[in-house]
PDB file of N, CA and C in Angstrom:
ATOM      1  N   UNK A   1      34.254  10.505  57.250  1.00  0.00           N
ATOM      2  CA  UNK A   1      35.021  10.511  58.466  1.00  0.00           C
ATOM      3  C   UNK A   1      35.207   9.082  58.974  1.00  0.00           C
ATOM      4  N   UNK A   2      36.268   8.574  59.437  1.00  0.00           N
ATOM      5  CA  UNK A   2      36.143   7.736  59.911  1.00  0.00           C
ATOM      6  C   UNK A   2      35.841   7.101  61.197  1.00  0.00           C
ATOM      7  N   UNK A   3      35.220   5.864  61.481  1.00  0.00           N
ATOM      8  CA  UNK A   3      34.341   5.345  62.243  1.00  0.00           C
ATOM      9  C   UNK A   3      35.513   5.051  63.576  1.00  0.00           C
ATOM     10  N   UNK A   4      35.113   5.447  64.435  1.00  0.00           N
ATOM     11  CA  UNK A   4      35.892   5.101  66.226  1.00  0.00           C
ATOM     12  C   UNK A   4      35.090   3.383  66.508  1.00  0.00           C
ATOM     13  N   UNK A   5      36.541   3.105  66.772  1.00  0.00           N
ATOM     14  CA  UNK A   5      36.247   1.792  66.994  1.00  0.00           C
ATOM     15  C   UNK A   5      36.386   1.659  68.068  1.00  0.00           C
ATOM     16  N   UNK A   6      35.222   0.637  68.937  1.00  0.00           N
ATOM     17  CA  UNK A   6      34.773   0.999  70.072  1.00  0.00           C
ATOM     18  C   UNK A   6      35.293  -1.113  70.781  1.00  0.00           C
ATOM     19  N   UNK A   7      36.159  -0.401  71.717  1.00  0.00           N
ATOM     20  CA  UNK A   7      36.469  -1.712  72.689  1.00  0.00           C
ATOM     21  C   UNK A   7      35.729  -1.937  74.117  1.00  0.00           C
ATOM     22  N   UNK A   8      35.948  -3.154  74.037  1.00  0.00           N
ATOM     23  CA  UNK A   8      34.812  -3.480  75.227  1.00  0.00           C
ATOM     24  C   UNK A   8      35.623  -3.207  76.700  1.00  0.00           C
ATOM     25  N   UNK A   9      34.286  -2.739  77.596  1.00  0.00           N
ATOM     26  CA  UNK A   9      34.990  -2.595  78.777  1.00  0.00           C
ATOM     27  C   UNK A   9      35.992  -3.753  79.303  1.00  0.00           C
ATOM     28  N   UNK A  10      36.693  -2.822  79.982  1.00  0.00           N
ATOM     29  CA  UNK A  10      37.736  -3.448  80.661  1.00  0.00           C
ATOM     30  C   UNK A  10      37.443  -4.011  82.222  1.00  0.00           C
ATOM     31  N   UNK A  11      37.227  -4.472  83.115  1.00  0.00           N
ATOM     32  CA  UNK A  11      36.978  -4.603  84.185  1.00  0.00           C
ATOM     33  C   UNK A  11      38.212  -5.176  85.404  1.00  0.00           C
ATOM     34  N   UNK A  12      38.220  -4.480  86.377  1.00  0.00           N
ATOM     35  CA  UNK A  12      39.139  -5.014  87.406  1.00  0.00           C
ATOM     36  C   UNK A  12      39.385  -6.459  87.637  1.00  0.00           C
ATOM     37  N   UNK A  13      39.947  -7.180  87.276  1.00  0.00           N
ATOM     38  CA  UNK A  13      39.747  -9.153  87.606  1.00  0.00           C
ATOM     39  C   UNK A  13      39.978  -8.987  89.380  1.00  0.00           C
ATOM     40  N   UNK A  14      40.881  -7.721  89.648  1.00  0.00           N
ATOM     41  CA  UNK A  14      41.264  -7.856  91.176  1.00  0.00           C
ATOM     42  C   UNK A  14      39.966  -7.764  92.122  1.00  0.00           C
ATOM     43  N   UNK A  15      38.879  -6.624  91.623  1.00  0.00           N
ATOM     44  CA  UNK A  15      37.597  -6.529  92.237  1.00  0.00           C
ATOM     45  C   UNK A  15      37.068  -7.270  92.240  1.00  0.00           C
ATOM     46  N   UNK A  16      36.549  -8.067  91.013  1.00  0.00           N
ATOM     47  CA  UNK A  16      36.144  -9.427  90.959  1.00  0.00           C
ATOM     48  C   UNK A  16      36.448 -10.495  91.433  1.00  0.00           C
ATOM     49  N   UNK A  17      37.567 -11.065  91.975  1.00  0.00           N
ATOM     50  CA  UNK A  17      37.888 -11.504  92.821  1.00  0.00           C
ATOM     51  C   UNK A  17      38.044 -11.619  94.055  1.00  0.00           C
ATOM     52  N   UNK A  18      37.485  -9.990  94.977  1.00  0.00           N
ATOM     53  CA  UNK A  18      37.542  -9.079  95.881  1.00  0.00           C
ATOM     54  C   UNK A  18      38.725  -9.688  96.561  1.00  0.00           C
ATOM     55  N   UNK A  19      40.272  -9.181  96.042  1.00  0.00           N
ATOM     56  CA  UNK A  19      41.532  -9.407  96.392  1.00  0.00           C
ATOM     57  C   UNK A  19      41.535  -8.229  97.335  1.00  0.00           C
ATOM     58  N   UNK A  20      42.081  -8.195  98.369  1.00  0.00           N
ATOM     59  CA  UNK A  20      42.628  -6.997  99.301  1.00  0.00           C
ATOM     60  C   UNK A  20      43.809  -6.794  98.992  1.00  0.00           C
ATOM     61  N   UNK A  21      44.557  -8.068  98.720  1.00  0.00           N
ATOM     62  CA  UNK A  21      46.683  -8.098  99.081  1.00  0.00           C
ATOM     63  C   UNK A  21      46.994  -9.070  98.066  1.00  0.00           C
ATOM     64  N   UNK A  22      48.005  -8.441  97.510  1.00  0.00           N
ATOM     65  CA  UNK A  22      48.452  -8.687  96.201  1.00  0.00           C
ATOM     66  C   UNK A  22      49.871  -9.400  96.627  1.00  0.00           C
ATOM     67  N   UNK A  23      49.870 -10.783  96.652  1.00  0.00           N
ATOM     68  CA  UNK A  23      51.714 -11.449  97.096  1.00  0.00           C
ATOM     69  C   UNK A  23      52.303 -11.210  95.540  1.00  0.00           C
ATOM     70  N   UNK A  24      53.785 -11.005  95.992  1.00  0.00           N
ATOM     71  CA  UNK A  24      54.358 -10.558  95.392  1.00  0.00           C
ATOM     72  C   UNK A  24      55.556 -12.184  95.184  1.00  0.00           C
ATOM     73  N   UNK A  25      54.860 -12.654  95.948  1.00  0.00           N
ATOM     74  CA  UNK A  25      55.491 -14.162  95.795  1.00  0.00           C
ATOM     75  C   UNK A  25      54.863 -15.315  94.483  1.00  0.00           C
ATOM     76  N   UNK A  26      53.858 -14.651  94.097  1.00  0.00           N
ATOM     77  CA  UNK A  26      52.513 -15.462  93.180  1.00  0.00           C
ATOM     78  C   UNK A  26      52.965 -14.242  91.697  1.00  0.00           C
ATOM     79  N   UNK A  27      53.875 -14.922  91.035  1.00  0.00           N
ATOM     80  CA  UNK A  27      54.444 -15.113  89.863  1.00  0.00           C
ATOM     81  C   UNK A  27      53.120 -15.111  88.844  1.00  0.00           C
ATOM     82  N   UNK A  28      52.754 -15.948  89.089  1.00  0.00           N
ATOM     83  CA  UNK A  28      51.682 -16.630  87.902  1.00  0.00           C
ATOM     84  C   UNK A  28      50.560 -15.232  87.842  1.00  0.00           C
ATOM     85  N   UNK A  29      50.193 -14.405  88.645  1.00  0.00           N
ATOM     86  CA  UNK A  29      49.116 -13.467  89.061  1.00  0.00           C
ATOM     87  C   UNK A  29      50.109 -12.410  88.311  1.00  0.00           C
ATOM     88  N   UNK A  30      51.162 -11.799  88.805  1.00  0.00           N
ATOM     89  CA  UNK A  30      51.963 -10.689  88.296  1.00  0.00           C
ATOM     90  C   UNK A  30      52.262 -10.755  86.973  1.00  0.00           C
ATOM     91  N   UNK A  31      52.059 -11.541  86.442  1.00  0.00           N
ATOM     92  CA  UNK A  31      52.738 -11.699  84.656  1.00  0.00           C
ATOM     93  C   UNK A  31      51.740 -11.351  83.970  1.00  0.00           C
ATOM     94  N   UNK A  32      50.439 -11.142  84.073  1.00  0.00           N
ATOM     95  CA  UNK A  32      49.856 -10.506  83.585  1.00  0.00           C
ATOM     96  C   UNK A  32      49.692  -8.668  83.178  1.00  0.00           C
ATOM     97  N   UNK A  33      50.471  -8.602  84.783  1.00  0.00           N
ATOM     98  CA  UNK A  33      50.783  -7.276  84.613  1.00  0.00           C
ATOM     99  C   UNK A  33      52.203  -6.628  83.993  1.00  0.00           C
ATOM    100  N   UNK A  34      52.747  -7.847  83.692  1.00  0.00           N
ATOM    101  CA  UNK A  34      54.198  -7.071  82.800  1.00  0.00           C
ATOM    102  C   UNK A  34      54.215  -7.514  81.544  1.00  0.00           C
ATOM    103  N   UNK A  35      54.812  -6.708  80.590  1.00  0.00           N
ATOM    104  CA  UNK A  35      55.183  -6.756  79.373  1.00  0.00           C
ATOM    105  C   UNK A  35      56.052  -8.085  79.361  1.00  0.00           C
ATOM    106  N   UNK A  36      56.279  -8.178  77.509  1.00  0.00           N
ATOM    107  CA  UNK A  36      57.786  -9.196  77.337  1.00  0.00           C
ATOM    108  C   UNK A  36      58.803  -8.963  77.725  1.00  0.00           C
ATOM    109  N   UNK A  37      59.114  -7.328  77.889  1.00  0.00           N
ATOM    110  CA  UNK A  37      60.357  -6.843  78.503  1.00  0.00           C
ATOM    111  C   UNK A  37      60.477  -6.725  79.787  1.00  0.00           C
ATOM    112  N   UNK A  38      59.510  -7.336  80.652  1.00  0.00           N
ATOM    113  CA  UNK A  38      59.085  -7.179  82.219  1.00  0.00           C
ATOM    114  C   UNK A  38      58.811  -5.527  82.569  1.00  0.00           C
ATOM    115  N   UNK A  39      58.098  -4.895  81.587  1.00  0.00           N
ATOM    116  CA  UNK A  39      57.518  -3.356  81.994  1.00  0.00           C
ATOM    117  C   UNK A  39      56.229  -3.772  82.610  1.00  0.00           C
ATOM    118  N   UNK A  40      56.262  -2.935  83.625  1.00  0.00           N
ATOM    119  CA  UNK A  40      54.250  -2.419  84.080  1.00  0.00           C
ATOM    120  C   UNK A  40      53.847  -1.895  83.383  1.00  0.00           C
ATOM    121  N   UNK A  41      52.867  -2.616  83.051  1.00  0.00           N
ATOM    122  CA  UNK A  41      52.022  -2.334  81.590  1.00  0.00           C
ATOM    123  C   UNK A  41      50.695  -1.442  82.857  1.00  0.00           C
ATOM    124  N   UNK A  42      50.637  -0.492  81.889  1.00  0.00           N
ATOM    125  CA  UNK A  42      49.538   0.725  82.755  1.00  0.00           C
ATOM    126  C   UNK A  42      47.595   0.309  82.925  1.00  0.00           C
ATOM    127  N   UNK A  43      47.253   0.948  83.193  1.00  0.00           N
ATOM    128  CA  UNK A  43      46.157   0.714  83.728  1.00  0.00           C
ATOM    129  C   UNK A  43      45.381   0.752  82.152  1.00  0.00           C
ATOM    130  N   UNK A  44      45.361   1.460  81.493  1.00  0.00           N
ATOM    131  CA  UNK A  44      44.444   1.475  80.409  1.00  0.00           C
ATOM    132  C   UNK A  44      44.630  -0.234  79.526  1.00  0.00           C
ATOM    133  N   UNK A  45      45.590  -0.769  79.670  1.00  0.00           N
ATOM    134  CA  UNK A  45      46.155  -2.093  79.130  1.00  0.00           C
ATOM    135  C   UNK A  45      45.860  -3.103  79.914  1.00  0.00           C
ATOM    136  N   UNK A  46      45.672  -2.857  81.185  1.00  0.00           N
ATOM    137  CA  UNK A  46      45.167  -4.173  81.954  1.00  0.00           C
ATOM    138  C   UNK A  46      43.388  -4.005  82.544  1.00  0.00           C
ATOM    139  N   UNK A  47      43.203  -3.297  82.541  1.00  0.00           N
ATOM    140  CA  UNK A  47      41.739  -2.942  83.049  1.00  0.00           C
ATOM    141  C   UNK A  47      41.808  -2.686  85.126  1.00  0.00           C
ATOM    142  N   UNK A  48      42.816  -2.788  85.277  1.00  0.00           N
ATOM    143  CA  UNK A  48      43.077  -2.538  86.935  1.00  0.00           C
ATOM    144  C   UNK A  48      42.744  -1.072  87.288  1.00  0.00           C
ATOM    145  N   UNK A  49      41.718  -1.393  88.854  1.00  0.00           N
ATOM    146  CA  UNK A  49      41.442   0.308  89.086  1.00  0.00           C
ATOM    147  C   UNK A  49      42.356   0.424  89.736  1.00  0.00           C
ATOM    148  N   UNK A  50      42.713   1.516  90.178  1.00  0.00           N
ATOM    149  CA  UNK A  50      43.564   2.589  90.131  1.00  0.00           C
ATOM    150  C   UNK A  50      44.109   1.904  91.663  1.00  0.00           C
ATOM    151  N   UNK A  51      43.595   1.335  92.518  1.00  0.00           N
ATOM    152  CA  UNK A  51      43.763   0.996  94.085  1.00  0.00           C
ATOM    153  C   UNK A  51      44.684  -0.644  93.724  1.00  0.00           C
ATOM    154  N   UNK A  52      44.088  -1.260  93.039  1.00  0.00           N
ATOM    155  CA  UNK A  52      44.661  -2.591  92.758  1.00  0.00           C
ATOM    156  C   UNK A  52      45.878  -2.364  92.135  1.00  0.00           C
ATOM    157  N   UNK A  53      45.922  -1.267  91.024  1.00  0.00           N
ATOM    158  CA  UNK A  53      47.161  -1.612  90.130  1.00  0.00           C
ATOM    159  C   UNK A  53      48.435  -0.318  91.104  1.00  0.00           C
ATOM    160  N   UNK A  54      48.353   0.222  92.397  1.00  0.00           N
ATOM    161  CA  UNK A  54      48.987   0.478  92.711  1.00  0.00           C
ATOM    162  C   UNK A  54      49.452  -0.914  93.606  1.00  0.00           C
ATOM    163  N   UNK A  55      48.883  -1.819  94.092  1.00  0.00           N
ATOM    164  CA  UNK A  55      48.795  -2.902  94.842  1.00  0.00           C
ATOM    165  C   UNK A  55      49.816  -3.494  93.962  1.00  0.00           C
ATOM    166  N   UNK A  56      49.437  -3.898  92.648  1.00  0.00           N
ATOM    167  CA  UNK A  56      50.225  -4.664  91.704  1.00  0.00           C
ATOM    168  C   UNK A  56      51.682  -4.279  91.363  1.00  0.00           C
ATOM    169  N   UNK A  57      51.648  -2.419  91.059  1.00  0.00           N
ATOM    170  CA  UNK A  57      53.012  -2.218  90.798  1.00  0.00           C
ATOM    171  C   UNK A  57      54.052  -2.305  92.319  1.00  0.00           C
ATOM    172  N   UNK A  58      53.582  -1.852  93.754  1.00  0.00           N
ATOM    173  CA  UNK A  58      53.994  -2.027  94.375  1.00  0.00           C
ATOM    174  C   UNK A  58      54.745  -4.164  94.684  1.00  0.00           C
ATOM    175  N   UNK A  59      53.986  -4.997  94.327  1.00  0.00           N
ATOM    176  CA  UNK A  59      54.064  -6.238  94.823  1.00  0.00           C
ATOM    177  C   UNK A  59      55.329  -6.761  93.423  1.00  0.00           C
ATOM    178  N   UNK A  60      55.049  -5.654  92.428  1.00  0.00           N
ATOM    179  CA  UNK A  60      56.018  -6.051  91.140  1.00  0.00           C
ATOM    180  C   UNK A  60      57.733  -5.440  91.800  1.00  0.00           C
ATOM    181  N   UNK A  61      57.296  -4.485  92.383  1.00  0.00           N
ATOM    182  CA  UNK A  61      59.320  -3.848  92.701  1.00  0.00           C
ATOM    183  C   UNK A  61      59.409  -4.630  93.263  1.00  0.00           C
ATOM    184  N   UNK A  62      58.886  -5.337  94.685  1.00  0.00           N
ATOM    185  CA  UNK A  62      59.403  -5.972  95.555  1.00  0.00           C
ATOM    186  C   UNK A  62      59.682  -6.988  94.904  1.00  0.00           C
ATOM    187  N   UNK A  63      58.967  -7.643  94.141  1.00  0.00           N
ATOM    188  CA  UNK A  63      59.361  -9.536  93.228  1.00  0.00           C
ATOM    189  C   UNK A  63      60.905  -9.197  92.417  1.00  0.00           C
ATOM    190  N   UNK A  64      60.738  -7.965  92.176  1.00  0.00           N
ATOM    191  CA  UNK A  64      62.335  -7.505  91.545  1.00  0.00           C
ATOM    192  C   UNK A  64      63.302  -7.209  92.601  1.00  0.00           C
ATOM    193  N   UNK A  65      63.276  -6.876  93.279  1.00  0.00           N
ATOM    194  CA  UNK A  65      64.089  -6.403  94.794  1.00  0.00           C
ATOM    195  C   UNK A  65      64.836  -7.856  94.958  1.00  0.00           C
ATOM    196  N   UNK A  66      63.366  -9.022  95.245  1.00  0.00           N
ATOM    197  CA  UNK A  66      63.870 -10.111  96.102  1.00  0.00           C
ATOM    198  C   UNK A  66      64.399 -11.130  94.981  1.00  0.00           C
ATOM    199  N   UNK A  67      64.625 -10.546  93.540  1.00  0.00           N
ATOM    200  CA  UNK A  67      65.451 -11.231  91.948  1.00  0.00           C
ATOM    201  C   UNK A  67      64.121 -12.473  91.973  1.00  0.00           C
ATOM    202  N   UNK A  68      62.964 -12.217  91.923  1.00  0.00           N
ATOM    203  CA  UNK A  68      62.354 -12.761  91.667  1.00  0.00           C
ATOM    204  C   UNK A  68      61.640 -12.829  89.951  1.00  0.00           C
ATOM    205  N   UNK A  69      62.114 -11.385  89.846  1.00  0.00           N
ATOM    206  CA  UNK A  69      61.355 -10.634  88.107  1.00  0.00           C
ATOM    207  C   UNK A  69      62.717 -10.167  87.942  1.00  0.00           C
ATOM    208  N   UNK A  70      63.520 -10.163  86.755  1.00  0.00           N
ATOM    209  CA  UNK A  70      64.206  -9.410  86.708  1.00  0.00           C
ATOM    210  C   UNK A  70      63.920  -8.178  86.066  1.00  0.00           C
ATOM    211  N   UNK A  71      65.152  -7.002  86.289  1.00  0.00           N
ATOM    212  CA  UNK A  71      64.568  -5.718  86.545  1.00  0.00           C
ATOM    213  C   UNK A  71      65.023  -5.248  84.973  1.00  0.00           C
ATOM    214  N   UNK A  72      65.792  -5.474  84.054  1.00  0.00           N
ATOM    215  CA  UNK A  72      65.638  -5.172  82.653  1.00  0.00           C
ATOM    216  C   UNK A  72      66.209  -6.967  81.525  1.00  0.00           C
ATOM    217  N   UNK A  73      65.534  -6.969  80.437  1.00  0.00           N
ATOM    218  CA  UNK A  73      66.048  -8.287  79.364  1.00  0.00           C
ATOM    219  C   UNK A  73      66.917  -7.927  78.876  1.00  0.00           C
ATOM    220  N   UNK A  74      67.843  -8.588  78.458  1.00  0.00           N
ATOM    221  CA  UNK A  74      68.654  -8.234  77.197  1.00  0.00           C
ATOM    222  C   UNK A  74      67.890  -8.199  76.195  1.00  0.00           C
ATOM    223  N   UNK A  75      68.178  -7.422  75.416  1.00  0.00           N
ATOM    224  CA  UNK A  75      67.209  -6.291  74.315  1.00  0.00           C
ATOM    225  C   UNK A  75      68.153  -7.316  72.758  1.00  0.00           C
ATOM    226  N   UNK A  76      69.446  -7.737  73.004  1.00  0.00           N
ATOM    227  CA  UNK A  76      69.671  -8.778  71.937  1.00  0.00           C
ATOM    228  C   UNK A  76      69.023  -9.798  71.638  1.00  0.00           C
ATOM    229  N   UNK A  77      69.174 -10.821  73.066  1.00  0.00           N
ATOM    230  CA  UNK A  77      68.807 -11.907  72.640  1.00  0.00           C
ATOM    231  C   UNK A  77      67.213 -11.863  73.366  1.00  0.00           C
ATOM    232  N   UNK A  78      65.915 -11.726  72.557  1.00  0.00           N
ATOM    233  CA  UNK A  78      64.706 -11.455  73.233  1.00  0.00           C
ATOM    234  C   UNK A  78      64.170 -12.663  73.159  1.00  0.00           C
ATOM    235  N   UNK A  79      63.417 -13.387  74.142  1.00  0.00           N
ATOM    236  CA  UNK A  79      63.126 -14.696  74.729  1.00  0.00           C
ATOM    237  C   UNK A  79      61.652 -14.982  74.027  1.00  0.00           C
ATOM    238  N   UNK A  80      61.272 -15.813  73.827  1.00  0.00           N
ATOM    239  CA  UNK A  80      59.652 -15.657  72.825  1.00  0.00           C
ATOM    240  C   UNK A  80      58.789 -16.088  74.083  1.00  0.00           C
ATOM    241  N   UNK A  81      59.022 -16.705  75.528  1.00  0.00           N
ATOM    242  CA  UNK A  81      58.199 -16.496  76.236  1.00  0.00           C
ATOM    243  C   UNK A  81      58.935 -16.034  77.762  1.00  0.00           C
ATOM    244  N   UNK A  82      59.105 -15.133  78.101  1.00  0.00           N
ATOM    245  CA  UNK A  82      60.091 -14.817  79.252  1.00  0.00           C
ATOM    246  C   UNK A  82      59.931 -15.492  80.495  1.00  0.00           C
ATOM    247  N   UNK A  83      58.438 -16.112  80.394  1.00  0.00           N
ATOM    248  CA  UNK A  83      58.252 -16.515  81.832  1.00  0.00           C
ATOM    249  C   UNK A  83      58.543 -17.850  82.290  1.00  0.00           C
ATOM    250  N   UNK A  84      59.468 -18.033  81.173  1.00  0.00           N
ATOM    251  CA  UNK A  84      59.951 -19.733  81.212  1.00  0.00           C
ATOM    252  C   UNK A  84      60.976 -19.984  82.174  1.00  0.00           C
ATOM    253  N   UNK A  85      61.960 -19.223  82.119  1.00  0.00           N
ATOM    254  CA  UNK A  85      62.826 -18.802  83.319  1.00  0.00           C
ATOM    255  C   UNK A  85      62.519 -18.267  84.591  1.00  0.00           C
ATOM    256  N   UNK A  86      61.265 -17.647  84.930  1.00  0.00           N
ATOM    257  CA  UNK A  86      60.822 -17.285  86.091  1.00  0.00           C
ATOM    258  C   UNK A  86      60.109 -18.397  86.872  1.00  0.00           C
ATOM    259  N   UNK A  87      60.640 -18.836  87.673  1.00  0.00           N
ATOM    260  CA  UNK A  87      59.836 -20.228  88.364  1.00  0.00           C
ATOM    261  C   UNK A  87      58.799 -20.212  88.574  1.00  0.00           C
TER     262      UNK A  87
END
């Protein structure tokens, strides 16, 4: 049978940091939480509990609202680091 390969815990960086409020102005903090294609990457992928990463996806629409993230890439021409264009 084969062997389950076992990954190491994941831990909140937001708890650890004991963040309350997540700006949605702080670029550099949110890019962790999106994909290359600017998706919210889910909780099992970032280690965020469940209180923070609603904090996070909420602070991510608004950075898209105010064209801060944009809200889909062109799927042609795909960028090898996207966040080069995001100030």
């Amino acid at each position: 049978m084969a062997e389950r390969r076992k990954f190491k815990k994941r831990f909140c960086k937001y708890c650890e940091l004991k963040t309350d409020f997540i700006d949605y102005k702080d670029l550099a903090q949110l890019k962790f939480s999106l994909s290359e294609r600017f998706k919210i990457m889910p909780r099992r992928l970032t280690g965020n509990c469940k209180r923070h990463q609603e904090l996070v996806t909420i602070a991510i629409k608004r950075a898209r609202q105010t064209a801060l993230i944009p809200y889909i890439v062109d799927r042609k021409n795909v960028v090898e680091s996207p966040f080069e264009n995001v100030r």
